[in-house]
C-alpha atoms as a PDB file:
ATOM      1  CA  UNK A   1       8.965  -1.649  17.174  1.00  0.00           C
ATOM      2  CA  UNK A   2      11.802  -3.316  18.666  1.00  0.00           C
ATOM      3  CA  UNK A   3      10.482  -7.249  17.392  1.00  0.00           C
ATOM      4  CA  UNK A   4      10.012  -5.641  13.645  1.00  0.00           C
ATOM      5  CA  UNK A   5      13.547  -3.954  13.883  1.00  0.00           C
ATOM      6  CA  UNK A   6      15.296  -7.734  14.641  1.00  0.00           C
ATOM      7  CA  UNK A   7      12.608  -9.661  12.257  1.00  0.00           C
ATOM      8  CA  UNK A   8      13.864  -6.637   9.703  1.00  0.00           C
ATOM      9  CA  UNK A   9      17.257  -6.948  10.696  1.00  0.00           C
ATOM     10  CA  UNK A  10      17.570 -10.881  10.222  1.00  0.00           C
ATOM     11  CA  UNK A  11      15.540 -11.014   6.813  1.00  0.00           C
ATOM     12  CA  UNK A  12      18.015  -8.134   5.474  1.00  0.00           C
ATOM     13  CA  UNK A  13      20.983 -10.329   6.860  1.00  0.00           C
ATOM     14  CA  UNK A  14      19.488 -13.606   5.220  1.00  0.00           C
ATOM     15  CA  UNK A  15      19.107 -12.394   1.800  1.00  0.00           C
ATOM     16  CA  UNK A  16      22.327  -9.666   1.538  1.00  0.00           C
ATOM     17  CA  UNK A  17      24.890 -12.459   3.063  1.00  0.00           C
ATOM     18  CA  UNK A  18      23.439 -15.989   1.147  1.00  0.00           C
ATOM     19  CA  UNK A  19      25.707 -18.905   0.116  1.00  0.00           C
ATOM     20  CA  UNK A  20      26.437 -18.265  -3.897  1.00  0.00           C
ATOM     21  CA  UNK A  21      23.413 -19.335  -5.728  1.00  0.00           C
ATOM     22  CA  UNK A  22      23.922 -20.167  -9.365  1.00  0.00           C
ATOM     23  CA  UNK A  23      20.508 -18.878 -10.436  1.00  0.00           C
ATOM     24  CA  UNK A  24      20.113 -18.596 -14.278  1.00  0.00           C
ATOM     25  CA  UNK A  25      18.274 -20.024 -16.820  1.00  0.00           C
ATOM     26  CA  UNK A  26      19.547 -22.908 -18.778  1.00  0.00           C
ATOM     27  CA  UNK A  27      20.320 -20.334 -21.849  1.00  0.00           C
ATOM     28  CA  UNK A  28      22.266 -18.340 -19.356  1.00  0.00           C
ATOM     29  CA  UNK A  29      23.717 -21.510 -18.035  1.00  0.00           C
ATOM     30  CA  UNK A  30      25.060 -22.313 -21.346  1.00  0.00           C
ATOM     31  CA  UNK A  31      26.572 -19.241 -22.302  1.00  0.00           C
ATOM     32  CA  UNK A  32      28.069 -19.317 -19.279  1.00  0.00           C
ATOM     33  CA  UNK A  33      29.766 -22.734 -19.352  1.00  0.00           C
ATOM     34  CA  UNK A  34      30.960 -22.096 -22.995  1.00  0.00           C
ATOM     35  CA  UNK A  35      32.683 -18.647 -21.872  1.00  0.00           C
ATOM     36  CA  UNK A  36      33.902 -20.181 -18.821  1.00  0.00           C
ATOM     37  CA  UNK A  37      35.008 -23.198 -21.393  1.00  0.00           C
ATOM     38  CA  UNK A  38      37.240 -20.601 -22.957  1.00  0.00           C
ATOM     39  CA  UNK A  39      38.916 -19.369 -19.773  1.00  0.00           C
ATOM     40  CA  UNK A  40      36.484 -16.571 -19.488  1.00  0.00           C
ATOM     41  CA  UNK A  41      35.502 -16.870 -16.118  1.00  0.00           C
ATOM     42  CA  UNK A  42      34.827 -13.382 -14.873  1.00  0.00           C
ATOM     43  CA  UNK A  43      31.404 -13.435 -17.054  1.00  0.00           C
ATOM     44  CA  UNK A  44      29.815 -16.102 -15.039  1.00  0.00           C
ATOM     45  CA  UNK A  45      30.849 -14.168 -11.706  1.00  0.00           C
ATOM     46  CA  UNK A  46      29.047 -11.028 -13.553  1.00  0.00           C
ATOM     47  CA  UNK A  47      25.846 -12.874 -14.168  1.00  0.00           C
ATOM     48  CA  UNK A  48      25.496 -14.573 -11.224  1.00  0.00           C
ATOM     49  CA  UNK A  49      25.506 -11.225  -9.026  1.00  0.00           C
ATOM     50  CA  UNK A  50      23.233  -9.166 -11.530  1.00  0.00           C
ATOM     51  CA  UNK A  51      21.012 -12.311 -11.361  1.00  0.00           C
ATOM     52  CA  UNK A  52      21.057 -11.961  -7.695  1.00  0.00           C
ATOM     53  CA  UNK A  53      20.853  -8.301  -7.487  1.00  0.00           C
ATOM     54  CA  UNK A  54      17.371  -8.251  -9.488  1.00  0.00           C
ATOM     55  CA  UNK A  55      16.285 -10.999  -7.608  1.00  0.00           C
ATOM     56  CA  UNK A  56      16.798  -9.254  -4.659  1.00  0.00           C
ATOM     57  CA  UNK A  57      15.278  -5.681  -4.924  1.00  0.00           C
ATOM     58  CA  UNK A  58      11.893  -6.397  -5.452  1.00  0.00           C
ATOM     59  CA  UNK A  59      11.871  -7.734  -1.842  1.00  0.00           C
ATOM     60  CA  UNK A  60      13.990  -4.916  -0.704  1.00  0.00           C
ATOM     61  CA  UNK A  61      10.968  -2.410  -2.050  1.00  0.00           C
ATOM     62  CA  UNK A  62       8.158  -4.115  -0.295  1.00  0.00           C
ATOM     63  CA  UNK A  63      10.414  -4.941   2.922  1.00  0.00           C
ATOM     64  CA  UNK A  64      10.470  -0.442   2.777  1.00  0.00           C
ATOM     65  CA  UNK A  65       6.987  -0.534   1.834  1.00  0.00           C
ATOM     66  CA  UNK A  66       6.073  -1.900   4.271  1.00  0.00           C
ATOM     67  CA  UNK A  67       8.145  -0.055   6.909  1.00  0.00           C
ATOM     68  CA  UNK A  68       7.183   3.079   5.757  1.00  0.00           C
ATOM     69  CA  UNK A  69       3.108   1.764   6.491  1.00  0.00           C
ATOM     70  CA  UNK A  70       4.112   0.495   9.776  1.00  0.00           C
ATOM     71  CA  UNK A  71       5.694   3.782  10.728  1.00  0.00           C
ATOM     72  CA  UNK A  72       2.984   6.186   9.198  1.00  0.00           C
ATOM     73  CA  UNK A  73       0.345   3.798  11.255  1.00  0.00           C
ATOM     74  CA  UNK A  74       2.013   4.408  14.409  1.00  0.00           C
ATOM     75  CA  UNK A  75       2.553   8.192  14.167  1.00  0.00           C
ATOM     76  CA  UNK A  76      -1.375   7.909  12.930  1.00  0.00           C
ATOM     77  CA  UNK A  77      -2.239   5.949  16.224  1.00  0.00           C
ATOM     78  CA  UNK A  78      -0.107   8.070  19.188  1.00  0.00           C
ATOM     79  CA  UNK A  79      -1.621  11.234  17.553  1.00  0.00           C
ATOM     80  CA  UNK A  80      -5.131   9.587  17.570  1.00  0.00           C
ATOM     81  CA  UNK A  81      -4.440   8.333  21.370  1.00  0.00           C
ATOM     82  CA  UNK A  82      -3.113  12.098  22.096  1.00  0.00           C
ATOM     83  CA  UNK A  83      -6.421  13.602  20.779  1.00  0.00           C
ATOM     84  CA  UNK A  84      -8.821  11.152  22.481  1.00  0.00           C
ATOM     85  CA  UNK A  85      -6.697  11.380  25.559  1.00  0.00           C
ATOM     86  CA  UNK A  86      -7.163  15.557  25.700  1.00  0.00           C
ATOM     87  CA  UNK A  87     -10.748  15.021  24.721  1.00  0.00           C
ATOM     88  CA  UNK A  88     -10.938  12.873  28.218  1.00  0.00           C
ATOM     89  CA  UNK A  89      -9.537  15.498  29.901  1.00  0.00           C
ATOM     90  CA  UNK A  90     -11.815  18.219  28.652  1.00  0.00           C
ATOM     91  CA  UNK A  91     -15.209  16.129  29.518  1.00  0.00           C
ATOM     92  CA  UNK A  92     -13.378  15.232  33.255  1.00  0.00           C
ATOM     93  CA  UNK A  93     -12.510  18.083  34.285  1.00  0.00           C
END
């Protein structure tokens, strides 16, 4: 649990704290170098972190996906160990 929390920790830490990436398309691109052209500069800024932000929260969802499934499957297994482990007990004793 411990080695998922700091794999989980660093990938969260990797993708919210990134260097600025100028993702967009080159029809964004343009629009944003014309605006920007004009003194406009706060729309580029915009784009950039909505860009960013959808690119991002796809991976968040699968990242808690995926948590959720590991933590299910280990309440599944110490409940399964706690059953087999009273079922010893019963057929020892």
């Amino acid at each position: 649990m411990r080695k998922f929390a700091v794999v989980f920790g660093l990938m969260l830490q990797f993708v919210m704290v990134g260097a600025d990436t100028w993702a967009q398309c080159a029809m964004c691109r343009g629009s944003v170098e014309s605006s920007m052209g004009n003194g406009r500069n706060n729309v580029g800024v915009g784009l950039n972190t909505g860009i960013m932000f959808l690119f991002v929260m796809p991976y968040l969802l699968v990242a808690v996906i995926g948590y959720l499934w590991y933590r299910n499957s280990k309440q599944n297994q110490r409940e399964r160990e706690f059953i087999s482990s009273r079922v010893n007990q019963a057929f020892h004793s």
